[in-house]
PDB file of N, CA and C in Angstrom:
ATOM      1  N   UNK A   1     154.098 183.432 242.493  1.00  0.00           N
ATOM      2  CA  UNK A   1     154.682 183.360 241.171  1.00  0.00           C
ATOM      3  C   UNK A   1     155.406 184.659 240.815  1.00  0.00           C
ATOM      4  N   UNK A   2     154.915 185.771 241.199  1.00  0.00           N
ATOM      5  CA  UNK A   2     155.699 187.089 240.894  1.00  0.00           C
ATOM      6  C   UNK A   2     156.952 187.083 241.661  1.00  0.00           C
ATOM      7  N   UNK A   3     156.995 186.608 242.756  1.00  0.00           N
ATOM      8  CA  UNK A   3     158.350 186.486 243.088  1.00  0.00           C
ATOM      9  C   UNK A   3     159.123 185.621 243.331  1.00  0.00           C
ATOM     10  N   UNK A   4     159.010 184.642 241.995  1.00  0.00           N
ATOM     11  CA  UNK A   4     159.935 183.917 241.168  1.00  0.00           C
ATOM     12  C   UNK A   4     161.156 184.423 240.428  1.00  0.00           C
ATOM     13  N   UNK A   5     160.451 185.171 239.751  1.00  0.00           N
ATOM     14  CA  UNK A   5     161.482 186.047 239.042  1.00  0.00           C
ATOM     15  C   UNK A   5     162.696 186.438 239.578  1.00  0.00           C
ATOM     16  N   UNK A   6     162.481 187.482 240.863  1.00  0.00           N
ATOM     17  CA  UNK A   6     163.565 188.179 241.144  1.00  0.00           C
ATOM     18  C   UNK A   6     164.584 186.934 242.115  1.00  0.00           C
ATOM     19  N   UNK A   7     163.589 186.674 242.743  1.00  0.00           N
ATOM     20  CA  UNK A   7     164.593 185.001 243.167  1.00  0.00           C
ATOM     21  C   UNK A   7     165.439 184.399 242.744  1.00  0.00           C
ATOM     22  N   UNK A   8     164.956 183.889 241.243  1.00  0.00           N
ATOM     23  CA  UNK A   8     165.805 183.734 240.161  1.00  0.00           C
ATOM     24  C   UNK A   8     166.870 184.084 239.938  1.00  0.00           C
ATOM     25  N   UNK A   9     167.196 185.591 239.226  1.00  0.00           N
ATOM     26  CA  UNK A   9     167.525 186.429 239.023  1.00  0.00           C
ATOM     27  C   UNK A   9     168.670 186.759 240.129  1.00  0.00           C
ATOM     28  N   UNK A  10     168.001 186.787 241.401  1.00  0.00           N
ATOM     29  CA  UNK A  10     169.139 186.983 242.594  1.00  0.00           C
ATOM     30  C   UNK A  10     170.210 185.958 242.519  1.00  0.00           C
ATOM     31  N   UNK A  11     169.759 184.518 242.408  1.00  0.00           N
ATOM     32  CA  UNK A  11     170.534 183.480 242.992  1.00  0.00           C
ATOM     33  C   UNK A  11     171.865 182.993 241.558  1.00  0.00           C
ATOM     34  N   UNK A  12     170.902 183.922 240.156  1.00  0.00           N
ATOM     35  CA  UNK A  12     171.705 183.714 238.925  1.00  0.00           C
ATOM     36  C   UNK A  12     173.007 184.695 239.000  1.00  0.00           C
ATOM     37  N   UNK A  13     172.642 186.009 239.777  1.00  0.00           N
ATOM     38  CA  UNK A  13     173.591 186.906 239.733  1.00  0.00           C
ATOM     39  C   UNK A  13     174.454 186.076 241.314  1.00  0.00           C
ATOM     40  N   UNK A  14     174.638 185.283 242.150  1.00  0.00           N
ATOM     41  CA  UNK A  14     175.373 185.353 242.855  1.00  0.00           C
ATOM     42  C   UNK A  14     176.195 183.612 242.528  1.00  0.00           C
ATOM     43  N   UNK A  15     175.743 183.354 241.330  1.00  0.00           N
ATOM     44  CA  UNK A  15     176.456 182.076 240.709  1.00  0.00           C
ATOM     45  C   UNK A  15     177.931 182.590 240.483  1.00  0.00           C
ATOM     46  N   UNK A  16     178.387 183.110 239.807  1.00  0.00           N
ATOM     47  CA  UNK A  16     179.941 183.637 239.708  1.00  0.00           C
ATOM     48  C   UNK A  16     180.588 183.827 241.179  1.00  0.00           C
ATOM     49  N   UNK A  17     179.816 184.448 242.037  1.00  0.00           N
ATOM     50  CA  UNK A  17     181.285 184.761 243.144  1.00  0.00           C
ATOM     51  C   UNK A  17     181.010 183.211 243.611  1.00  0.00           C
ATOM     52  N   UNK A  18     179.887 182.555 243.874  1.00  0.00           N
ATOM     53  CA  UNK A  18     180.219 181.006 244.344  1.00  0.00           C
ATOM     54  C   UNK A  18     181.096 179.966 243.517  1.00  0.00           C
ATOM     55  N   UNK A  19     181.206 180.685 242.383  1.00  0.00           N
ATOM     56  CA  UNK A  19     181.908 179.633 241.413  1.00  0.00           C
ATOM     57  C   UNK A  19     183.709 179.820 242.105  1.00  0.00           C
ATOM     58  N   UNK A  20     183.845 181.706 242.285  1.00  0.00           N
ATOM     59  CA  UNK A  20     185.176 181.619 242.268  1.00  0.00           C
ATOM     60  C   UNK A  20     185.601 181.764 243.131  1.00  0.00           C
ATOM     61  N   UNK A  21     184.472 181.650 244.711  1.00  0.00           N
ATOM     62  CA  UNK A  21     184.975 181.186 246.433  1.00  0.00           C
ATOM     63  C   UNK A  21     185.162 179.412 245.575  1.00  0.00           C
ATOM     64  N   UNK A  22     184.374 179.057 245.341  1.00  0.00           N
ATOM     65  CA  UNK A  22     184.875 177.468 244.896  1.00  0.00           C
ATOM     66  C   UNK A  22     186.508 177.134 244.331  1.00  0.00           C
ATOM     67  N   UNK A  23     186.206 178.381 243.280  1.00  0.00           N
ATOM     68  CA  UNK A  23     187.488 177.687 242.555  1.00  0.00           C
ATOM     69  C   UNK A  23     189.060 177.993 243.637  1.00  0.00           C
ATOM     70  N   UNK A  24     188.577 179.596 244.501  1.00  0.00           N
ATOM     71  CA  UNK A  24     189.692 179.824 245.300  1.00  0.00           C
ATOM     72  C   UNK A  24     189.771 179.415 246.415  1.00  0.00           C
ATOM     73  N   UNK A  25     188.901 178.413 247.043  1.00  0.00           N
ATOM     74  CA  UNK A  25     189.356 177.151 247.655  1.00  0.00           C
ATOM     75  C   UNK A  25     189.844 176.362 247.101  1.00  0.00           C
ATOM     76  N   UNK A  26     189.337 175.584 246.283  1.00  0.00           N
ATOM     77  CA  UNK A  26     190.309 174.337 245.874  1.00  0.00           C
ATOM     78  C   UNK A  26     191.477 174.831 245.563  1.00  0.00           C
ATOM     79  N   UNK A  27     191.808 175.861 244.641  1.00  0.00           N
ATOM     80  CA  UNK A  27     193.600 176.736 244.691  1.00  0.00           C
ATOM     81  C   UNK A  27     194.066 176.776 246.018  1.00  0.00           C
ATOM     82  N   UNK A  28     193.894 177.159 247.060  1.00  0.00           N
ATOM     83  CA  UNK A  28     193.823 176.627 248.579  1.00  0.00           C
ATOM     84  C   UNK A  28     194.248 175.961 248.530  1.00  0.00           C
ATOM     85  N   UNK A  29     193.523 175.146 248.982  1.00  0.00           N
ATOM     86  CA  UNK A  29     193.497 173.670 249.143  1.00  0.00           C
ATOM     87  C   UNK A  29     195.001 172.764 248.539  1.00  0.00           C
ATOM     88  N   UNK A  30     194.738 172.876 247.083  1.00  0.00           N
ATOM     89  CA  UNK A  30     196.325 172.261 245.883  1.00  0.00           C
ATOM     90  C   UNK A  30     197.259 173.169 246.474  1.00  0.00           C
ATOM     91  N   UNK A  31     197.512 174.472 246.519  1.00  0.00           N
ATOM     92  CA  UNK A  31     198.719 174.887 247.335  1.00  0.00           C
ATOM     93  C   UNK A  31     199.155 174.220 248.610  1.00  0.00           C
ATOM     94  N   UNK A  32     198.580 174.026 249.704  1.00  0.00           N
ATOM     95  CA  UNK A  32     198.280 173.708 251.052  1.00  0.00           C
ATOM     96  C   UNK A  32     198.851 172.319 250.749  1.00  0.00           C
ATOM     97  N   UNK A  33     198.511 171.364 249.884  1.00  0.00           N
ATOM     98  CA  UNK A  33     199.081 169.631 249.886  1.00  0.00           C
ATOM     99  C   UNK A  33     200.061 170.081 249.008  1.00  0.00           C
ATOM    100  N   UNK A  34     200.308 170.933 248.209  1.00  0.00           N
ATOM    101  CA  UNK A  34     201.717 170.597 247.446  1.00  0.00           C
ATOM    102  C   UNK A  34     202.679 171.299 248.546  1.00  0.00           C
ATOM    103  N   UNK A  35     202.295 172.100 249.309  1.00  0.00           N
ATOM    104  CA  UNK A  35     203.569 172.319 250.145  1.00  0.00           C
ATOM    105  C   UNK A  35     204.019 171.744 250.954  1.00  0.00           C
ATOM    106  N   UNK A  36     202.757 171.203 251.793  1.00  0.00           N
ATOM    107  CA  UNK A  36     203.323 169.788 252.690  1.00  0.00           C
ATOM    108  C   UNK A  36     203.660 168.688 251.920  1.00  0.00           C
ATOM    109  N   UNK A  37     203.188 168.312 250.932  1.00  0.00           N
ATOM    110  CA  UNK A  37     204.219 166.963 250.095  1.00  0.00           C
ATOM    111  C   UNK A  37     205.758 167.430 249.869  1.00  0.00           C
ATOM    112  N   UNK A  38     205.764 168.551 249.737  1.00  0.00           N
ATOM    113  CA  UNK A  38     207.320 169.141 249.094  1.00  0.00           C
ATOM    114  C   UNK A  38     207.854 169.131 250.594  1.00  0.00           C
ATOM    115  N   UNK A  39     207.387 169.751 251.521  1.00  0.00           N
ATOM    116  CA  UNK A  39     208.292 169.820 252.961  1.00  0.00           C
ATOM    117  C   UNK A  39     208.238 168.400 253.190  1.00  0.00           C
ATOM    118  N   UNK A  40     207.306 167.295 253.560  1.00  0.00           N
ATOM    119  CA  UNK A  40     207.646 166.081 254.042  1.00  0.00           C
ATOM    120  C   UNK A  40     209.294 165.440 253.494  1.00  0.00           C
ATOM    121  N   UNK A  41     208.863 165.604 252.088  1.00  0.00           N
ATOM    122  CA  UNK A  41     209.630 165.119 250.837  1.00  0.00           C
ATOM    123  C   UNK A  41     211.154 165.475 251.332  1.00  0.00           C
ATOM    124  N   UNK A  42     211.352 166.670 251.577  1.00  0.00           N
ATOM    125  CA  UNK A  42     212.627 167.610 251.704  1.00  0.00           C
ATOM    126  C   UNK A  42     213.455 167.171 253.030  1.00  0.00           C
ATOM    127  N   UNK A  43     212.163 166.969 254.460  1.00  0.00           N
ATOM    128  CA  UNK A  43     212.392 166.521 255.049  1.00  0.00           C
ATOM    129  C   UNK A  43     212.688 165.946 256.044  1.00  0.00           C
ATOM    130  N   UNK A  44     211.739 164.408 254.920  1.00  0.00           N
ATOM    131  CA  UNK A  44     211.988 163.318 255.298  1.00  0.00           C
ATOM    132  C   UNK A  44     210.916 163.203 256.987  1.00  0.00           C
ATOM    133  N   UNK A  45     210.124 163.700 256.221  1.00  0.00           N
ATOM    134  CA  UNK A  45     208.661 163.089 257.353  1.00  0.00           C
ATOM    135  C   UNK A  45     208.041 162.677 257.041  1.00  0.00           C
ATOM    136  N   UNK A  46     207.926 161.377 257.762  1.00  0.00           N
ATOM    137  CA  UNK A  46     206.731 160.072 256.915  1.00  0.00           C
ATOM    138  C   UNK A  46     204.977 160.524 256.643  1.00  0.00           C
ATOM    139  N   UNK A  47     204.698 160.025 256.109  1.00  0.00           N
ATOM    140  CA  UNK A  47     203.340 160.162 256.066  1.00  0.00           C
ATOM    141  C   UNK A  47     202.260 159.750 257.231  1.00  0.00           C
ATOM    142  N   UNK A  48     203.225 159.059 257.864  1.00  0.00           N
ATOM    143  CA  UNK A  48     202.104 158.609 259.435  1.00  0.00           C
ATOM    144  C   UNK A  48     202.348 160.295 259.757  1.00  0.00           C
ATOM    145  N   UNK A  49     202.572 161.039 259.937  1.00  0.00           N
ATOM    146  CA  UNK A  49     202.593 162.455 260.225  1.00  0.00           C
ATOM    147  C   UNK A  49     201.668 163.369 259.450  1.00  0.00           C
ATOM    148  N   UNK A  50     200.356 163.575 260.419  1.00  0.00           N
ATOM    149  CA  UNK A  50     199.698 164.254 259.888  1.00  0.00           C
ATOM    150  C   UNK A  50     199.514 165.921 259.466  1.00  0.00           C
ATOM    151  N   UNK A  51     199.204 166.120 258.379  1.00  0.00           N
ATOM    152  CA  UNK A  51     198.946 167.723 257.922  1.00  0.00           C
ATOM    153  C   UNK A  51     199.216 169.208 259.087  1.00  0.00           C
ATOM    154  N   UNK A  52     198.423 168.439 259.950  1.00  0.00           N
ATOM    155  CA  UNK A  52     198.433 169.229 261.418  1.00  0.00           C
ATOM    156  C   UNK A  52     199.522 169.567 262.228  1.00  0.00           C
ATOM    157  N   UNK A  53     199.937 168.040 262.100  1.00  0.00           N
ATOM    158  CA  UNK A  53     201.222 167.684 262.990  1.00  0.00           C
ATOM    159  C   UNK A  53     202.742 168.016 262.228  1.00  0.00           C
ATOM    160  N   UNK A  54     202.457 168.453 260.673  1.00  0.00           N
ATOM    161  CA  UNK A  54     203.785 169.047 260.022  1.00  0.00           C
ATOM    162  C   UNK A  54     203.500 170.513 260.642  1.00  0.00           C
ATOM    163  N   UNK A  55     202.250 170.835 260.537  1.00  0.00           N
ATOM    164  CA  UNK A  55     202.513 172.135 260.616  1.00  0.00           C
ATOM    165  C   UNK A  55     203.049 172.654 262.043  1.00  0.00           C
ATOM    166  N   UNK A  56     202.496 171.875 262.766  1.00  0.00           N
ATOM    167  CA  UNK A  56     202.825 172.125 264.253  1.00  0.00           C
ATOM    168  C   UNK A  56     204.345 171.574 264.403  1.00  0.00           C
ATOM    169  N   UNK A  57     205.111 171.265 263.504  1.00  0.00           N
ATOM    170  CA  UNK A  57     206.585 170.924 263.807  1.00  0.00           C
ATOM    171  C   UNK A  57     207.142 172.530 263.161  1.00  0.00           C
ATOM    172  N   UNK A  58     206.477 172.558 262.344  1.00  0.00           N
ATOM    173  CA  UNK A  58     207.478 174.291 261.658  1.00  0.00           C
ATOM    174  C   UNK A  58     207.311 175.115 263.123  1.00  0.00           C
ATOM    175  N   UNK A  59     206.167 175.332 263.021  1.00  0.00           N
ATOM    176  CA  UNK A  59     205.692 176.519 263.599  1.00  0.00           C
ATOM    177  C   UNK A  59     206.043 176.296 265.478  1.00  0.00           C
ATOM    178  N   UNK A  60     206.651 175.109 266.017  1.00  0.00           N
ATOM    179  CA  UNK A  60     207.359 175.286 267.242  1.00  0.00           C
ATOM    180  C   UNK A  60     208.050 175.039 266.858  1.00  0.00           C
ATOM    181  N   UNK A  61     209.063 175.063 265.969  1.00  0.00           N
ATOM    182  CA  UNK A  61     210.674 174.613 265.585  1.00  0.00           C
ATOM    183  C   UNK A  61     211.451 176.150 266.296  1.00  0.00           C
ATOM    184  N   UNK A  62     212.176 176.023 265.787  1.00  0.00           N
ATOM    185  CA  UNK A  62     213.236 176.933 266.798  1.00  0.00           C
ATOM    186  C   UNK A  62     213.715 178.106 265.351  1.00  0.00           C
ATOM    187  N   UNK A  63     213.889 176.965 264.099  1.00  0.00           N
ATOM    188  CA  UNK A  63     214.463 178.253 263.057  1.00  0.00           C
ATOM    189  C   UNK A  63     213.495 178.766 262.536  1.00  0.00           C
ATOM    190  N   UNK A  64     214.302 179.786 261.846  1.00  0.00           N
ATOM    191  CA  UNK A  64     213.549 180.913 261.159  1.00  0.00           C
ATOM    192  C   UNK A  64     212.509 180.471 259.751  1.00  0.00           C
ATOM    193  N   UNK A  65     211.439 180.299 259.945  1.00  0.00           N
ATOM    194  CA  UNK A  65     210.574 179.984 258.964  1.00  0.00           C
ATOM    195  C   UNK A  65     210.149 181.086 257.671  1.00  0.00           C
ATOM    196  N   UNK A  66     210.698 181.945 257.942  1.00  0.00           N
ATOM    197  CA  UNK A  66     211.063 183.076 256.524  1.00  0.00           C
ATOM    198  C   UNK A  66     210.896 182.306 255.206  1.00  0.00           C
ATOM    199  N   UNK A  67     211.729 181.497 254.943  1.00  0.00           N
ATOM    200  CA  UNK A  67     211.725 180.539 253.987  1.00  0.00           C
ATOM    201  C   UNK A  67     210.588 180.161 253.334  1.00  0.00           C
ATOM    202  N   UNK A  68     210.050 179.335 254.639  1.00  0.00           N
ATOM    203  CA  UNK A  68     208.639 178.384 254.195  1.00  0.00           C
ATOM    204  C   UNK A  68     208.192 179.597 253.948  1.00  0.00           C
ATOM    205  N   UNK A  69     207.681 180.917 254.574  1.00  0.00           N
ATOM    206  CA  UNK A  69     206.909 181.652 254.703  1.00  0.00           C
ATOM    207  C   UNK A  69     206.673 182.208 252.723  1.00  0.00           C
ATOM    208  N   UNK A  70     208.037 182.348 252.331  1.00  0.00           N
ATOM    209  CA  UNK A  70     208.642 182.920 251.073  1.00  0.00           C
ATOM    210  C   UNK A  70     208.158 182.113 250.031  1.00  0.00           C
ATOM    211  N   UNK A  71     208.253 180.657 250.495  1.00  0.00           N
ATOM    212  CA  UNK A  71     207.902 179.781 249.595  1.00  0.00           C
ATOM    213  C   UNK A  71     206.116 179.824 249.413  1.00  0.00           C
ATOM    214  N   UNK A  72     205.792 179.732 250.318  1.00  0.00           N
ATOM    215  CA  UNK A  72     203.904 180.067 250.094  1.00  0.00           C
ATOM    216  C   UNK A  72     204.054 181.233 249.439  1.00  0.00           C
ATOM    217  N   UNK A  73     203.880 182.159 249.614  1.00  0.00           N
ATOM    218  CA  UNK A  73     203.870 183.247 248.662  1.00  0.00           C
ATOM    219  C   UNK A  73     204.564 183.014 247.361  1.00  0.00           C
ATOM    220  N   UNK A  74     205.210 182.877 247.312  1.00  0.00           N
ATOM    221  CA  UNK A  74     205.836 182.349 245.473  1.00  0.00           C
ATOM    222  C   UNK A  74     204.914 181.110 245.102  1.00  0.00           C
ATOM    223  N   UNK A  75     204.477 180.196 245.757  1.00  0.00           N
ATOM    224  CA  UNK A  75     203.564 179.585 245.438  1.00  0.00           C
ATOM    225  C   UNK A  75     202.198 180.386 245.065  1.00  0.00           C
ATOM    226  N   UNK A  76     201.744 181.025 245.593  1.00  0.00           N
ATOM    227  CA  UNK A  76     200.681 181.493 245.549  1.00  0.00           C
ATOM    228  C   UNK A  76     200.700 182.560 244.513  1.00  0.00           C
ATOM    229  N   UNK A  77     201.561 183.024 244.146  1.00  0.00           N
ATOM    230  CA  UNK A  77     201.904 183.915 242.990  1.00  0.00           C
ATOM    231  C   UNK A  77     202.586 182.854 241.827  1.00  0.00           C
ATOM    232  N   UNK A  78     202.145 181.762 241.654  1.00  0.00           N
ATOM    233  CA  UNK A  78     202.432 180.616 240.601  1.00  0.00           C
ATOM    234  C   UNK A  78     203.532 181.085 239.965  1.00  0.00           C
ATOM    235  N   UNK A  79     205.016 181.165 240.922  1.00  0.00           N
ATOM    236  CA  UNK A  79     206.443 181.207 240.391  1.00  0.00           C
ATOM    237  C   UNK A  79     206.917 180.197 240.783  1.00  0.00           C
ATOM    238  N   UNK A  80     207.005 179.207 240.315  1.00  0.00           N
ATOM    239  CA  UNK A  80     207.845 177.789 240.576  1.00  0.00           C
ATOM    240  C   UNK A  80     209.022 177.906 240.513  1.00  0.00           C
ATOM    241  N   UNK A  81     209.817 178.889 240.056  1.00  0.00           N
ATOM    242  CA  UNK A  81     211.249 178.972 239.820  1.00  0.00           C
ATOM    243  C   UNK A  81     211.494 179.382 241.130  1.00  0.00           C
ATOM    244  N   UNK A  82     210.939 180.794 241.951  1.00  0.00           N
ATOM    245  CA  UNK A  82     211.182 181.089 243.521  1.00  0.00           C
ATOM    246  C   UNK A  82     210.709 180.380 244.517  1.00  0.00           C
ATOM    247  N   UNK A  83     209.839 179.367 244.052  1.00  0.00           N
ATOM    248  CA  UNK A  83     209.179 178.391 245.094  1.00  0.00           C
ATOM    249  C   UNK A  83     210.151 177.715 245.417  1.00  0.00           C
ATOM    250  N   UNK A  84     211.121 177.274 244.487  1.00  0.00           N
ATOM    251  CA  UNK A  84     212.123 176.016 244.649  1.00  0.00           C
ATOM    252  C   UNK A  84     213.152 176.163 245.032  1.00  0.00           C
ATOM    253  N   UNK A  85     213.442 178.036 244.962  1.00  0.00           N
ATOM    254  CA  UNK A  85     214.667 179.181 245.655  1.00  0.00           C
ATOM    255  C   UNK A  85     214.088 178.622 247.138  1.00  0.00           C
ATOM    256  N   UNK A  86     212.800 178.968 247.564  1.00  0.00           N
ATOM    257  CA  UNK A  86     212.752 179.469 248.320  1.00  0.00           C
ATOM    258  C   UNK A  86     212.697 177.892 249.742  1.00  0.00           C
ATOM    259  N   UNK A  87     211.955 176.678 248.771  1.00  0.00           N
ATOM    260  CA  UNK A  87     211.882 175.571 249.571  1.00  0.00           C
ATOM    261  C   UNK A  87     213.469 175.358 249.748  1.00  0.00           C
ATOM    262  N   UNK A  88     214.524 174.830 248.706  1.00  0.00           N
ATOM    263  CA  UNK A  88     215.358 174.845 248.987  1.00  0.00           C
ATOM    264  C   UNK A  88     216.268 175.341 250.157  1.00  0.00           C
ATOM    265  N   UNK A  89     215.818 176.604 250.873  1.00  0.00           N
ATOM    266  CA  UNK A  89     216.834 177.103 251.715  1.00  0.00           C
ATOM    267  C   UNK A  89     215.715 176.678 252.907  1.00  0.00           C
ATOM    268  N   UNK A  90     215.090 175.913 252.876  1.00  0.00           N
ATOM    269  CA  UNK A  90     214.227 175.527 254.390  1.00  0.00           C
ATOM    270  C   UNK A  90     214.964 174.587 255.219  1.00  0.00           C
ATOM    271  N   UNK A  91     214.728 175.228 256.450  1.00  0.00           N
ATOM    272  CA  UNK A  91     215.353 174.469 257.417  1.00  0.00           C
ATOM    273  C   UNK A  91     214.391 173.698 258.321  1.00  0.00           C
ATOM    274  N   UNK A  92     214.790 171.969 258.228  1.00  0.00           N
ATOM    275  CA  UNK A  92     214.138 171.253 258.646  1.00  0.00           C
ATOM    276  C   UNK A  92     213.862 170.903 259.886  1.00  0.00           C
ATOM    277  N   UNK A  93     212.640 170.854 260.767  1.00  0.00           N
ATOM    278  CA  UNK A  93     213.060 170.878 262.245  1.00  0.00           C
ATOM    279  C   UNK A  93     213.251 169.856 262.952  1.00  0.00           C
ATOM    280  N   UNK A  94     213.758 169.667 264.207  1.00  0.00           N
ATOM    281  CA  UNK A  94     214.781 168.427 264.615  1.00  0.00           C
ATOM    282  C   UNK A  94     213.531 167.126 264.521  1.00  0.00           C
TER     283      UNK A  94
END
């Protein structure tokens, strides 16, 4: 029973950083599907094409992925105005 307390106490003080590894996964996570919905979208890769398999089309494509790269980061810094600079100039791979 005496060491209830600090048990307690431990698992109350480590509630916040689990809350905000939680919350900064799921932010993860909603970045991660809104960028592949926006690249499918842009283009024009069906949805039988999986998450994996977009990514593995950028990342052996031949052009310069600067772009996409630009666009996650403006995403991730919640600027939608440079996200849409930045999707816009993406080059789609064959």
């Amino acid at each position: 029973m005496k060491y209830l307390i600090p048990i307690v106490l431990m698992l109350l003080s480590q509630t916040p950083a689990l809350a905000n590894s939680a919350y900064e996964n799921l932010a993860f996570a909603l970045r991660q599907q809104k960028i592949s919905d926006d690249l499918r979208h842009k283009c024009q890769i069906p949805t039988t094409v999986t998450d994996e398999q977009l990514q593995r089309r950028f990342l052996d494509s031949t052009h310069d992925n600067s772009a996409v790269l630009s666009a996650v980061k403006a995403l991730t810094e919640n600027n939608q105005k440079r996200y849409q600079t930045f999707l816009s100039q993406v080059k789609c791979p064959q």
